[in-house]
PDB file of N, CA and C in Angstrom:
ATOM      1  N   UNK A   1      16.454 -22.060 -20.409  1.00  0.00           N
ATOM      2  CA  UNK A   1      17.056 -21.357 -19.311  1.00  0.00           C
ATOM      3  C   UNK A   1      16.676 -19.884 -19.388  1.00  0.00           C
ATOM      4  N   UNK A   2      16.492 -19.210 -18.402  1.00  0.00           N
ATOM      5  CA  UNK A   2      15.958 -17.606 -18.441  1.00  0.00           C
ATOM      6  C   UNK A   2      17.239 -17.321 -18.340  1.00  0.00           C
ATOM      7  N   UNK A   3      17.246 -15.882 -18.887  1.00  0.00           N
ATOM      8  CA  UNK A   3      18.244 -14.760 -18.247  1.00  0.00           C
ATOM      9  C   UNK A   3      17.674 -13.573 -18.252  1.00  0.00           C
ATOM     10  N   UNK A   4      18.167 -12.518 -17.780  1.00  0.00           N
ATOM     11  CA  UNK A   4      18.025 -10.857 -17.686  1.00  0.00           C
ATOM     12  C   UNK A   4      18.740 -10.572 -18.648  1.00  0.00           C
ATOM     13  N   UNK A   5      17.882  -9.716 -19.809  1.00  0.00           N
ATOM     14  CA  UNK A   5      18.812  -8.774 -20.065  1.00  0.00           C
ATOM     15  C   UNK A   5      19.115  -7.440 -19.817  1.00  0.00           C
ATOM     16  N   UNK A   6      19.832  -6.719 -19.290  1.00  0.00           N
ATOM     17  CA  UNK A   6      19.900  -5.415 -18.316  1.00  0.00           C
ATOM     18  C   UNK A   6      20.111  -4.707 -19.686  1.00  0.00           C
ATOM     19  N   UNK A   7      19.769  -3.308 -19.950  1.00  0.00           N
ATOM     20  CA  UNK A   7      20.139  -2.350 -21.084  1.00  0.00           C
ATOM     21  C   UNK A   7      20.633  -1.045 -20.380  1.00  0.00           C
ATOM     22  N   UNK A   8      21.420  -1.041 -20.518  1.00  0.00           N
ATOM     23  CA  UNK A   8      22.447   0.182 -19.920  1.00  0.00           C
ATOM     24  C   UNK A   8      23.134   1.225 -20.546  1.00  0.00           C
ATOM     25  N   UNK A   9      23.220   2.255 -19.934  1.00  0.00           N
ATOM     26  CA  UNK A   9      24.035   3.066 -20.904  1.00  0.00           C
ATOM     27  C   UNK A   9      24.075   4.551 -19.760  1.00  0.00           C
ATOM     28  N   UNK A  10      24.562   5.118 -20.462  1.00  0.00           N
ATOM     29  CA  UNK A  10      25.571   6.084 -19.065  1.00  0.00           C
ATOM     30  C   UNK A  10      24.796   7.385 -19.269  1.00  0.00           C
ATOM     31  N   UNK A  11      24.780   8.147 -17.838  1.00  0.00           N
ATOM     32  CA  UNK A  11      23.637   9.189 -17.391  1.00  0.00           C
ATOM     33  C   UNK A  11      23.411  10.004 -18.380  1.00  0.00           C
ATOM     34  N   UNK A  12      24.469  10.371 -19.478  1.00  0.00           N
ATOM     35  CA  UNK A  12      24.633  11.534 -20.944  1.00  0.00           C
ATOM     36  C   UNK A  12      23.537  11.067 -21.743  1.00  0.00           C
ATOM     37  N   UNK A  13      23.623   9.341 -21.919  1.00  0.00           N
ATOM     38  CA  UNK A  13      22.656   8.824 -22.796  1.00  0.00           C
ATOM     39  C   UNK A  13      21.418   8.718 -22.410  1.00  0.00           C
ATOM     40  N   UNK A  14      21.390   8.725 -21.084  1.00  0.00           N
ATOM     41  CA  UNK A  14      19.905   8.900 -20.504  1.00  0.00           C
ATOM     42  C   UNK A  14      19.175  10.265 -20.768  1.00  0.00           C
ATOM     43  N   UNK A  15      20.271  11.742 -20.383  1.00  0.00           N
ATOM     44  CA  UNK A  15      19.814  12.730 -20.903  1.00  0.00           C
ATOM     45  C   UNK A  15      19.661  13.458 -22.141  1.00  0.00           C
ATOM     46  N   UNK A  16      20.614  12.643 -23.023  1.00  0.00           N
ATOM     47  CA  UNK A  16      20.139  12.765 -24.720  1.00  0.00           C
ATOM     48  C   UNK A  16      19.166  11.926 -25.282  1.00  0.00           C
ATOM     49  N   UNK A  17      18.688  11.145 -24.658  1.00  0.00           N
ATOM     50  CA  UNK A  17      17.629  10.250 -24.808  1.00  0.00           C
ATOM     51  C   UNK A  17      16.481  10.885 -24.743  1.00  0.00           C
ATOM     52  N   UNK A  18      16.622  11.614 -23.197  1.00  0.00           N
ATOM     53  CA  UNK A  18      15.435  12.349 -22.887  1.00  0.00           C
ATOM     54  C   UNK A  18      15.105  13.656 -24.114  1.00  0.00           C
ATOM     55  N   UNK A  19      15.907  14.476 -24.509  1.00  0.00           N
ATOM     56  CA  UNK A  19      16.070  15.492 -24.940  1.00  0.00           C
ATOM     57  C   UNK A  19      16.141  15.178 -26.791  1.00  0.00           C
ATOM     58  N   UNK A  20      15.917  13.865 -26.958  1.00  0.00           N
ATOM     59  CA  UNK A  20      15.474  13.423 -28.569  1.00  0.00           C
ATOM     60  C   UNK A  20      14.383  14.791 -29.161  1.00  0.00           C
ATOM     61  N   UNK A  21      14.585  14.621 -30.474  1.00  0.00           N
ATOM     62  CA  UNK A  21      12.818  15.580 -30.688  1.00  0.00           C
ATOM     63  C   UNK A  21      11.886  14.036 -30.929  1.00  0.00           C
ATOM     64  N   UNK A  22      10.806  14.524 -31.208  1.00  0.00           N
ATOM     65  CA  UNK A  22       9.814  13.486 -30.982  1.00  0.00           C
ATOM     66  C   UNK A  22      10.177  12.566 -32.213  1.00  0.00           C
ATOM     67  N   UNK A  23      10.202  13.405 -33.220  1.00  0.00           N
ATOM     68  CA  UNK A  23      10.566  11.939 -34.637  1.00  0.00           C
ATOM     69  C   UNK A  23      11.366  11.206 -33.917  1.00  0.00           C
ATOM     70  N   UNK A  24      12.539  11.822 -33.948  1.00  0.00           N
ATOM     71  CA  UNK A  24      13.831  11.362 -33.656  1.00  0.00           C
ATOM     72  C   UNK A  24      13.404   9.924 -32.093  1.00  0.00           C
ATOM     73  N   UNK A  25      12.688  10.612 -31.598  1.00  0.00           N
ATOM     74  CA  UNK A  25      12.311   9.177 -30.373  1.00  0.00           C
ATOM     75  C   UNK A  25      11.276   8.647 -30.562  1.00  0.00           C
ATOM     76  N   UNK A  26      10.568   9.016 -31.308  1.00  0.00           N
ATOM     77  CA  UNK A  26       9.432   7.786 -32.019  1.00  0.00           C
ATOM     78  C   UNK A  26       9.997   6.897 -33.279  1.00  0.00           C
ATOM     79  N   UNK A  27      11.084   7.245 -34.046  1.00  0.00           N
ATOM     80  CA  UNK A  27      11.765   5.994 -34.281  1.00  0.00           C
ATOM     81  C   UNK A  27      12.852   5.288 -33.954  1.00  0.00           C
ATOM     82  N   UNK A  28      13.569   5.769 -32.748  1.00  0.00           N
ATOM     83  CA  UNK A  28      13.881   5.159 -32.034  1.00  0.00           C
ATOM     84  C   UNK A  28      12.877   3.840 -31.132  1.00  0.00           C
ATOM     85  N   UNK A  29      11.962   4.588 -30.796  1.00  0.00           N
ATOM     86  CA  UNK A  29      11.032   3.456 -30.294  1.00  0.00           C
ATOM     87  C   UNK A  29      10.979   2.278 -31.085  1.00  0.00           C
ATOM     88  N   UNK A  30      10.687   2.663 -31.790  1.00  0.00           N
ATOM     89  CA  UNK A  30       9.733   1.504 -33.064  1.00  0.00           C
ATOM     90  C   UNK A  30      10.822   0.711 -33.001  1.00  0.00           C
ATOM     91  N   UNK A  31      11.933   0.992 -33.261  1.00  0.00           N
ATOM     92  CA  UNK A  31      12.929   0.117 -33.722  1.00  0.00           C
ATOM     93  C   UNK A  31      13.317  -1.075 -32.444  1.00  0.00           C
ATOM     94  N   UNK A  32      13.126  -0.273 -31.538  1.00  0.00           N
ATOM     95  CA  UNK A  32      13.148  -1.032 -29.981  1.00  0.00           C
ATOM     96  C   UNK A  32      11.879  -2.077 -30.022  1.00  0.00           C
ATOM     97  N   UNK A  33      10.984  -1.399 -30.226  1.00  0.00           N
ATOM     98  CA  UNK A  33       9.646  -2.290 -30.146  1.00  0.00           C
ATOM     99  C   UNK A  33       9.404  -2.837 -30.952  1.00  0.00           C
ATOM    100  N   UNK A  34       9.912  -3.050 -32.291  1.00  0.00           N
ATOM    101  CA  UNK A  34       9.947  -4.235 -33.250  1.00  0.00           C
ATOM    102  C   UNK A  34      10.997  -5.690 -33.050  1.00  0.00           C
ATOM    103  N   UNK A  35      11.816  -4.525 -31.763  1.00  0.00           N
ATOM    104  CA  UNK A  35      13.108  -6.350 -31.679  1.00  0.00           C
ATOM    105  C   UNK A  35      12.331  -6.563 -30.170  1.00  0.00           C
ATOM    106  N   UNK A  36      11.154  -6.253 -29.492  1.00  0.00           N
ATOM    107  CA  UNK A  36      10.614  -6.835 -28.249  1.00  0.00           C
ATOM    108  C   UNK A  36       9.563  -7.721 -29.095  1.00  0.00           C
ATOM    109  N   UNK A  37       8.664  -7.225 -29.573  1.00  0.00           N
ATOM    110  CA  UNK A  37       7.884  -7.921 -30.908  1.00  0.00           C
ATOM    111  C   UNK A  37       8.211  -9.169 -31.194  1.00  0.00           C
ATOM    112  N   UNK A  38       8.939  -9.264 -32.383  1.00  0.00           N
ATOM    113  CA  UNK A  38       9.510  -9.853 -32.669  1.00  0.00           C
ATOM    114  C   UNK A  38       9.910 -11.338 -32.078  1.00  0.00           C
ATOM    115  N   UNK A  39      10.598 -11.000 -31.123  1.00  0.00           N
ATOM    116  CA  UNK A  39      11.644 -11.874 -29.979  1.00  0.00           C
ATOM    117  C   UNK A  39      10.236 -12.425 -29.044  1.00  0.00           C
ATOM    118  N   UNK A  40       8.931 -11.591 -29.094  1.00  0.00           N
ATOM    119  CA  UNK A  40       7.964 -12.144 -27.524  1.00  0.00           C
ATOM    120  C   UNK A  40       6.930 -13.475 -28.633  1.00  0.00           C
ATOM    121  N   UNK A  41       7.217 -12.875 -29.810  1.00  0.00           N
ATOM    122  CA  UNK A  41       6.223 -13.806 -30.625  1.00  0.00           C
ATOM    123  C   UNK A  41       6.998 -15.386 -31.173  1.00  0.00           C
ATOM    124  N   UNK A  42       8.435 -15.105 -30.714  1.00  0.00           N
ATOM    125  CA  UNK A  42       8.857 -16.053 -31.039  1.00  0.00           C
ATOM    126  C   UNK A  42       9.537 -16.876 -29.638  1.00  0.00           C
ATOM    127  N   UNK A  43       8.800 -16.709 -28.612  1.00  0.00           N
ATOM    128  CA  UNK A  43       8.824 -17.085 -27.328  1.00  0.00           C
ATOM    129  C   UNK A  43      10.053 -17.107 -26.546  1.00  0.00           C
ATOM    130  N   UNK A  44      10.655 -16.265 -27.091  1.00  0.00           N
ATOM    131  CA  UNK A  44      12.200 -16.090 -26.290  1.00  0.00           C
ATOM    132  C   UNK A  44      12.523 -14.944 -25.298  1.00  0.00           C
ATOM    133  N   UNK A  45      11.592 -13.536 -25.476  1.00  0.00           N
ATOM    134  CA  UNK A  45      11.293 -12.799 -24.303  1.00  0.00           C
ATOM    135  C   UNK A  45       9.553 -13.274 -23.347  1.00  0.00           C
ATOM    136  N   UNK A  46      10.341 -13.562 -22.692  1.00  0.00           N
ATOM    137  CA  UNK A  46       8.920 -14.235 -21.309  1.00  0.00           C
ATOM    138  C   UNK A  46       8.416 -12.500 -20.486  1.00  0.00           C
ATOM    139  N   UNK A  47       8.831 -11.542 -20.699  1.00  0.00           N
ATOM    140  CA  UNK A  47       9.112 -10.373 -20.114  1.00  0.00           C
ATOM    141  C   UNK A  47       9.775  -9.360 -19.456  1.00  0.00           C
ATOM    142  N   UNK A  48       9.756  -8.017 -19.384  1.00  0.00           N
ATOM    143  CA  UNK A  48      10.660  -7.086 -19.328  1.00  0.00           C
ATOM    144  C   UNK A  48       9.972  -5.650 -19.114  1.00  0.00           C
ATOM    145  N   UNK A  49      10.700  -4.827 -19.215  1.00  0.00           N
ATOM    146  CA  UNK A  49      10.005  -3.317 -18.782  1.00  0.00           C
ATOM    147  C   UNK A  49      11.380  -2.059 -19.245  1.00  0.00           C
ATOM    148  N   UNK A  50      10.555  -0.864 -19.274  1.00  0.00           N
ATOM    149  CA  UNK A  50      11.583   0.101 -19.659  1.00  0.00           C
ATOM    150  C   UNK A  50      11.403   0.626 -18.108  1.00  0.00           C
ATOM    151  N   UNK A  51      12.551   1.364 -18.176  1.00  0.00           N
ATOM    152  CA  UNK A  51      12.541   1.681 -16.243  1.00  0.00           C
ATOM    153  C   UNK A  51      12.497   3.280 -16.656  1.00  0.00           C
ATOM    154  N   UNK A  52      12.203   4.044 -15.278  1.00  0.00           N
ATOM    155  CA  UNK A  52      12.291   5.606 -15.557  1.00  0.00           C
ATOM    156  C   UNK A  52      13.537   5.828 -15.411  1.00  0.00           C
ATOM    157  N   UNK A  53      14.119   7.279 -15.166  1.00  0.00           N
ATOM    158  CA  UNK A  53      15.294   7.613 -15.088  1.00  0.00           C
ATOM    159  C   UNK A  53      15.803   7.301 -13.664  1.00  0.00           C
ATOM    160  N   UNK A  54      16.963   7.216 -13.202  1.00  0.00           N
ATOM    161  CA  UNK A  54      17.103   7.404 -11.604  1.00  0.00           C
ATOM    162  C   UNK A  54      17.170   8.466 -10.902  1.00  0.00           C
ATOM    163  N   UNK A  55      16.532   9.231 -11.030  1.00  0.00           N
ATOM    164  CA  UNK A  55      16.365  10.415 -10.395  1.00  0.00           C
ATOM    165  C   UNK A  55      14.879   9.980  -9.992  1.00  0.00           C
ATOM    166  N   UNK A  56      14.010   9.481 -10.234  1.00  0.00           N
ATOM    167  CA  UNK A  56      12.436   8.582  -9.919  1.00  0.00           C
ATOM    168  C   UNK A  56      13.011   7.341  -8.728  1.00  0.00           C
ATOM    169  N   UNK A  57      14.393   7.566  -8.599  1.00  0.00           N
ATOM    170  CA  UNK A  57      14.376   6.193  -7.850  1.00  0.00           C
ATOM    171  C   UNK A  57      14.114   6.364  -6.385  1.00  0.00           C
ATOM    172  N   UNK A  58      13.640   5.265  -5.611  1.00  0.00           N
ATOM    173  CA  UNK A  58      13.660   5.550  -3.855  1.00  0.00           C
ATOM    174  C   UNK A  58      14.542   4.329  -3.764  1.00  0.00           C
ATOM    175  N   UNK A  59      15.194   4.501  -2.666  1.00  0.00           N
ATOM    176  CA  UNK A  59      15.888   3.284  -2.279  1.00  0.00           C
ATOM    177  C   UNK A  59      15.423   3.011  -0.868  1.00  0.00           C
ATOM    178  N   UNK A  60      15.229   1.799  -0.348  1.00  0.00           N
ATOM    179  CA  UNK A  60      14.939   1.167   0.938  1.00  0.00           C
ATOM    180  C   UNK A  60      16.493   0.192   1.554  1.00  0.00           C
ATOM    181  N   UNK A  61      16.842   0.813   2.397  1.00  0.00           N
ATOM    182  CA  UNK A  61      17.930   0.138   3.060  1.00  0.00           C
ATOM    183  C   UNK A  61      17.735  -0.846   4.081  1.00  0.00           C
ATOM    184  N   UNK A  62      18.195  -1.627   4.593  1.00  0.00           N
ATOM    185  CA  UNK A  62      17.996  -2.306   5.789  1.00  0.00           C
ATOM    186  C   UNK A  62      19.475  -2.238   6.333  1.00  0.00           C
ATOM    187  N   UNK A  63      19.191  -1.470   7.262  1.00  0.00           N
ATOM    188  CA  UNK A  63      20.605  -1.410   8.217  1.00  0.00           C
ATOM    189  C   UNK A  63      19.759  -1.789  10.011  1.00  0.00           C
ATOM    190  N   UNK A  64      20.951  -2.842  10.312  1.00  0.00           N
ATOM    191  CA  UNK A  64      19.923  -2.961  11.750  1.00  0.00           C
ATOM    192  C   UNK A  64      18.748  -3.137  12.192  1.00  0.00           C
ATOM    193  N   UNK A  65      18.131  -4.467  11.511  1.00  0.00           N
ATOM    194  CA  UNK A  65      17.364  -4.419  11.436  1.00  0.00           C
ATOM    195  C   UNK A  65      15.780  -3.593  10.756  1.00  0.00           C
ATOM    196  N   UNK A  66      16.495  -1.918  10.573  1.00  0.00           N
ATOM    197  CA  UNK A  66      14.896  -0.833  10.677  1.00  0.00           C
ATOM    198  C   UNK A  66      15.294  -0.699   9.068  1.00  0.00           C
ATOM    199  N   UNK A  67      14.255  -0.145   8.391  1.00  0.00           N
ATOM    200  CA  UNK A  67      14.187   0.164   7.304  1.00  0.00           C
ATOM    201  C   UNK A  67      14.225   1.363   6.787  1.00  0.00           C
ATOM    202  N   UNK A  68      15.220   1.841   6.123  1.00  0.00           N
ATOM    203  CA  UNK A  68      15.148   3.589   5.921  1.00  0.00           C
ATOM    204  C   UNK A  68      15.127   3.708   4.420  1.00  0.00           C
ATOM    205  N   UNK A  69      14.307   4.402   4.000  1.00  0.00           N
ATOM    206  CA  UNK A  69      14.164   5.226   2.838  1.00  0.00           C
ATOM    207  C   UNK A  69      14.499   6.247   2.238  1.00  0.00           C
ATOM    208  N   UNK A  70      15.267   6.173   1.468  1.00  0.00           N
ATOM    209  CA  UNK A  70      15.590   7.537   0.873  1.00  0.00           C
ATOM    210  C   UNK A  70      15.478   7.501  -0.447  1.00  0.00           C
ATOM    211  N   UNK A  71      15.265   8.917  -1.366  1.00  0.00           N
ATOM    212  CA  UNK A  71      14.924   9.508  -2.478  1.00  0.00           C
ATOM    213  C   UNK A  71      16.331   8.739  -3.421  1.00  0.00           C
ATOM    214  N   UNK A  72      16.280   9.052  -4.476  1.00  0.00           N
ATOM    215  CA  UNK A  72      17.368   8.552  -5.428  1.00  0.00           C
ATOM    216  C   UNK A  72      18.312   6.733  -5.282  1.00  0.00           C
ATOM    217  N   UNK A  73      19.109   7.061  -6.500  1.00  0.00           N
ATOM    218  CA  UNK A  73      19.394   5.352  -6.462  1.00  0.00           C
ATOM    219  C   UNK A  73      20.419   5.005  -5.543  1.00  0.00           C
ATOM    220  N   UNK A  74      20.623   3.569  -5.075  1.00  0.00           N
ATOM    221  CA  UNK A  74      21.618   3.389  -4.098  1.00  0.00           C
ATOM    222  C   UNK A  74      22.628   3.326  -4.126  1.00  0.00           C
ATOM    223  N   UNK A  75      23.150   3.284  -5.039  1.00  0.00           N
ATOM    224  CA  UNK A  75      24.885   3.512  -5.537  1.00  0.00           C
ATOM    225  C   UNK A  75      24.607   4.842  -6.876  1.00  0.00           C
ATOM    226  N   UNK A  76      26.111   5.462  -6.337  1.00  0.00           N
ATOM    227  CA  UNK A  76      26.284   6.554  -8.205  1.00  0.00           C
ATOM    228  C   UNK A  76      27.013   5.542  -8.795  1.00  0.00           C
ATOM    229  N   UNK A  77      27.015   5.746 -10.265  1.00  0.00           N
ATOM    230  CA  UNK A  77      27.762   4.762 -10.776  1.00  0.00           C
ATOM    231  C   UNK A  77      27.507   5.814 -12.369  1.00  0.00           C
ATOM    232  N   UNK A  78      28.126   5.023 -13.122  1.00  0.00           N
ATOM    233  CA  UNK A  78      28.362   5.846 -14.513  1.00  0.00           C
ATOM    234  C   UNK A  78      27.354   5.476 -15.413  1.00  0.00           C
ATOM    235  N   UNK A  79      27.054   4.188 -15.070  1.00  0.00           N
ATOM    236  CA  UNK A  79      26.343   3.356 -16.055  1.00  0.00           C
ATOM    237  C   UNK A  79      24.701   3.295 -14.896  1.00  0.00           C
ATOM    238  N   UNK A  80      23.529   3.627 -16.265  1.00  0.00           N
ATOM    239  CA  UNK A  80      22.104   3.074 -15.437  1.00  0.00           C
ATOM    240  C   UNK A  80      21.505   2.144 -16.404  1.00  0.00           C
ATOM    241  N   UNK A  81      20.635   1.694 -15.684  1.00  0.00           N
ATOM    242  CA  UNK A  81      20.090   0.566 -16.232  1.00  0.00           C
ATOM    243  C   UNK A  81      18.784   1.251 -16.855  1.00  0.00           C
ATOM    244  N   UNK A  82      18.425   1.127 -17.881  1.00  0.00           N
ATOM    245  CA  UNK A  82      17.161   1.707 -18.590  1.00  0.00           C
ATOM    246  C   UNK A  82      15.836   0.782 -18.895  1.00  0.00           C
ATOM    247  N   UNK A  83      16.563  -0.575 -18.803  1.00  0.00           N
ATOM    248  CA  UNK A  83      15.174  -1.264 -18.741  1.00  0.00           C
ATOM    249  C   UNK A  83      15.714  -2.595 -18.676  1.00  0.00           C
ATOM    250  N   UNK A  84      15.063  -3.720 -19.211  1.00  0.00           N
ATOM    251  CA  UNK A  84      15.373  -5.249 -19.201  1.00  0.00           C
ATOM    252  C   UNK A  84      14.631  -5.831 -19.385  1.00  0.00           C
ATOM    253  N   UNK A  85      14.598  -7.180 -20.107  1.00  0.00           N
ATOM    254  CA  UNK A  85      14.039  -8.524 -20.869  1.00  0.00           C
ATOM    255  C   UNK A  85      14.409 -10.065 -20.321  1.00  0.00           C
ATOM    256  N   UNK A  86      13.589 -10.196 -19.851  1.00  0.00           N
ATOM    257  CA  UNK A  86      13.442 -11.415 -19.152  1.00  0.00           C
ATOM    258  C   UNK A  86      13.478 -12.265 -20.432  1.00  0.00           C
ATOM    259  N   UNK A  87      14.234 -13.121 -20.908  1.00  0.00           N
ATOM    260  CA  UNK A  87      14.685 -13.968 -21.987  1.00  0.00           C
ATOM    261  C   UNK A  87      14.343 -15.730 -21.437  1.00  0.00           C
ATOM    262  N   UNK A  88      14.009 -16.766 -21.894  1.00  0.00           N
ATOM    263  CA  UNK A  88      13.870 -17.641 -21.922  1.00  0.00           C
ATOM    264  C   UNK A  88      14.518 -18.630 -23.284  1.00  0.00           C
ATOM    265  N   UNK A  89      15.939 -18.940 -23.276  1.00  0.00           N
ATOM    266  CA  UNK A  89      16.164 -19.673 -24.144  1.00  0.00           C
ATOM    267  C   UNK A  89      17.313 -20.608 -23.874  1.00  0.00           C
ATOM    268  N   UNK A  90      17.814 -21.253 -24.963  1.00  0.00           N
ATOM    269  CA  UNK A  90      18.236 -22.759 -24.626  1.00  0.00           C
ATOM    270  C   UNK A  90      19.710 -23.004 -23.783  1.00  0.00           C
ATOM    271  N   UNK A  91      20.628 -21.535 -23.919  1.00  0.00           N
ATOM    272  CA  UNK A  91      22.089 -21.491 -23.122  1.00  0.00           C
ATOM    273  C   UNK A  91      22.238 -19.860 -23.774  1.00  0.00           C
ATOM    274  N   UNK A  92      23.204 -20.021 -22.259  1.00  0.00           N
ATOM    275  CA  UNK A  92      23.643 -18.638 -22.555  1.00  0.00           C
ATOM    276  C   UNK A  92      24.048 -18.233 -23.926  1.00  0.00           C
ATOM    277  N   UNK A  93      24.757 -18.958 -24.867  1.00  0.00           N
ATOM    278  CA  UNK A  93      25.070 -18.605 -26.317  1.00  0.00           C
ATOM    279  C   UNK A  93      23.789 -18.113 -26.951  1.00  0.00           C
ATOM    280  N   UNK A  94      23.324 -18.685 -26.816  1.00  0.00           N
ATOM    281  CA  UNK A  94      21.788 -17.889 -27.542  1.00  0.00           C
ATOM    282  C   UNK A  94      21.202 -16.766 -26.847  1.00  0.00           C
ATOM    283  N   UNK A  95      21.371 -16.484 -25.779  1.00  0.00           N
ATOM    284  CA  UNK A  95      21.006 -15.046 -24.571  1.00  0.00           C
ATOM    285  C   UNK A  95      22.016 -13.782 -25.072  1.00  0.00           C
ATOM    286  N   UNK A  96      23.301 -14.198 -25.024  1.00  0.00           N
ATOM    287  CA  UNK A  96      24.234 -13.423 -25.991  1.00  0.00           C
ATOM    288  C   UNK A  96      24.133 -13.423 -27.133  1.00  0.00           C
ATOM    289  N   UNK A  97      23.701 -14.430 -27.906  1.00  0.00           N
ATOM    290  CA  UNK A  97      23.434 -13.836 -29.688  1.00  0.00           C
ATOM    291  C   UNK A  97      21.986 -13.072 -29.694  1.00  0.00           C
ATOM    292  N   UNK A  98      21.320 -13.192 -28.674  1.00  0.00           N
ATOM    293  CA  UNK A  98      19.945 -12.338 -28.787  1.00  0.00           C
ATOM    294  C   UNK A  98      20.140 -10.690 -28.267  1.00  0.00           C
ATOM    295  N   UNK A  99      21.076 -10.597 -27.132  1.00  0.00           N
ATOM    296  CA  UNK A  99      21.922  -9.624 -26.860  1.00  0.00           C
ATOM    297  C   UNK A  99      22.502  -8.656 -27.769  1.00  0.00           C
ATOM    298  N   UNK A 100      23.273  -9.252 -28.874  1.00  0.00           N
ATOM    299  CA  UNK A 100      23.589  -9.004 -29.673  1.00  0.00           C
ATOM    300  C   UNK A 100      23.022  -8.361 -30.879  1.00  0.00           C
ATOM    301  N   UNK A 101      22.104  -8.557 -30.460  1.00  0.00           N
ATOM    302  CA  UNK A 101      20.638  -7.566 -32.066  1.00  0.00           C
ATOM    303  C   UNK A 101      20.050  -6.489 -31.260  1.00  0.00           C
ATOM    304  N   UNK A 102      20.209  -5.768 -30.263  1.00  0.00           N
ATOM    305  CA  UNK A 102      19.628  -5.176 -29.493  1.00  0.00           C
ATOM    306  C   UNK A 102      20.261  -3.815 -30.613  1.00  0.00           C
ATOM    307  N   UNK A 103      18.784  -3.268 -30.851  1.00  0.00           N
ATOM    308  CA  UNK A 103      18.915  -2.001 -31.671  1.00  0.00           C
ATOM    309  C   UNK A 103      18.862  -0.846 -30.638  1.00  0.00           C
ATOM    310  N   UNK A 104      19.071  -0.643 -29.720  1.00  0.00           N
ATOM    311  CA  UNK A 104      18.846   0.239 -28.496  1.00  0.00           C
ATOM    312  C   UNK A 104      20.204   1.302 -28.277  1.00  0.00           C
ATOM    313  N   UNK A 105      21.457   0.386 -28.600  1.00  0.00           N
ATOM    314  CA  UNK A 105      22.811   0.618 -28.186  1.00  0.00           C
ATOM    315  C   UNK A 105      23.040   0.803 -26.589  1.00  0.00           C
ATOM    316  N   UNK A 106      24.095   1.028 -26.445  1.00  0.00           N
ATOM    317  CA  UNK A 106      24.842   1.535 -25.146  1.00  0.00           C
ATOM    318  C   UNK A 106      25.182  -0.409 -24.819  1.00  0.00           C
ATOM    319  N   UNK A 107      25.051  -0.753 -23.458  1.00  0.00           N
ATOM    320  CA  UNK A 107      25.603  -1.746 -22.997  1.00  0.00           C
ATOM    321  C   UNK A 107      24.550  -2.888 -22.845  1.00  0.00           C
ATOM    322  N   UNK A 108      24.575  -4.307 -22.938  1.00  0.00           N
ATOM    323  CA  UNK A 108      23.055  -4.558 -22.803  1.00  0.00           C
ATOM    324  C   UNK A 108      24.202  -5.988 -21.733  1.00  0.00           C
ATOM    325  N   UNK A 109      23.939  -6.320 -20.395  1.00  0.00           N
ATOM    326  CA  UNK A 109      24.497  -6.907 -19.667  1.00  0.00           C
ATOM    327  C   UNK A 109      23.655  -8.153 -19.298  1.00  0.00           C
ATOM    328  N   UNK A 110      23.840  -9.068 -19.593  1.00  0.00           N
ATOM    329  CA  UNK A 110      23.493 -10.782 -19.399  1.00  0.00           C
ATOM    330  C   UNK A 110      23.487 -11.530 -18.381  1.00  0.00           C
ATOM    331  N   UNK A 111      22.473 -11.920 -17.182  1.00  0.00           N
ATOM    332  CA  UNK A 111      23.016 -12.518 -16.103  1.00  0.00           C
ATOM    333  C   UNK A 111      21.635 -13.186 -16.238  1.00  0.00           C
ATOM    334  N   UNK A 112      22.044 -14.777 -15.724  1.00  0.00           N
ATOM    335  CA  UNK A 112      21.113 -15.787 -15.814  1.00  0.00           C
ATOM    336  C   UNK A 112      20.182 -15.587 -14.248  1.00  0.00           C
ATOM    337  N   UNK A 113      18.865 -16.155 -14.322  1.00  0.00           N
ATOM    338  CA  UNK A 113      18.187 -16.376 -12.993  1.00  0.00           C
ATOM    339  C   UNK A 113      18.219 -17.556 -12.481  1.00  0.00           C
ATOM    340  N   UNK A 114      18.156 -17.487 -11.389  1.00  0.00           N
ATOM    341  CA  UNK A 114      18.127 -18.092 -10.685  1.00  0.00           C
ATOM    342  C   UNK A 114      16.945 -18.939 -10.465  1.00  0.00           C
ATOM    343  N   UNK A 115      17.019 -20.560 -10.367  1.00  0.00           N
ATOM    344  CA  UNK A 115      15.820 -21.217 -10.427  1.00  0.00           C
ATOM    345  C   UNK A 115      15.550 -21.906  -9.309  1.00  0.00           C
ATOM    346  N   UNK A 116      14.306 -21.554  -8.599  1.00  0.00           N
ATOM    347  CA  UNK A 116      13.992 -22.097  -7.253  1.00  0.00           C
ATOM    348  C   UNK A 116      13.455 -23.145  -7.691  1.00  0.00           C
ATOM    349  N   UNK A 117      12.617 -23.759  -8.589  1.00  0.00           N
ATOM    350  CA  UNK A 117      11.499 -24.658  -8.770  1.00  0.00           C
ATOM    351  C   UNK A 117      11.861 -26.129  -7.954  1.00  0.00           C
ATOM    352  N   UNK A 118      13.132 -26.447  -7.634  1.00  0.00           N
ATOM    353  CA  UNK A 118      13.883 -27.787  -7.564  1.00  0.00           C
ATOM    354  C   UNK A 118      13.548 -27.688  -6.199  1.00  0.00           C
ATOM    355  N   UNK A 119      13.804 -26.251  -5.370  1.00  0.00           N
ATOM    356  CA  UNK A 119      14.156 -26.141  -3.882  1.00  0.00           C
ATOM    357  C   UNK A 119      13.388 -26.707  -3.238  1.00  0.00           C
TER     358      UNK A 119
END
């Protein structure tokens, strides 16, 4: 079964994130990129991505048919999403115990996909 895993954590952590010195976020990385590693060689992340900040975001609305665009994300909210891992494994218990090793911190949020293949 796939799921998302969303990695979240709130706009402070986005801007102390940003504002790491370089050691300090090059081992942070590593440590991130040894549990993507890890997890892709043992066929349980199918794929994922780190996202930019939301201040990079555009949003596209559809109101009435027309399509409008605007700069930044579509809701404020406290919490952003920083990236996510497309997971492939046997039930949600195992999506949450994989959840669960995420060396990243802040919030890491679990929601299964949706499978057209049947439709």
């Amino acid at each position: 079964m796939k799921y998302v895993l969303m990695f979240a954590g709130s706009v402070e952590d986005q801007e102390a994130w940003e504002k790491l010195p370089k050691d300090q976020l090059a081992a942070a990385y590593e440590h991130v990129n040894k549990w993507f590693d890890e997890h892709s060689k043992a066929g349980r992340i199918v794929g994922g991505a780190e996202l930019k900040g939301p201040s990079s975001s555009t949003t596209v609305r559809i109101k009435n048919g027309k399509a409008i665009v605007t700069d930044g994300p579509f809701i404020e909210a406290k919490e952003i999403i920083g990236g996510f891992a497309i997971v492939d494994v046997k039930d949600l218990d195992e999506a949450l115990a994989l959840a669960k090793t995420w060396p990243g911190g802040g919030i890491v949020e679990v929601r299964p996909v949706v499978d057209h293949s049947n439709d």
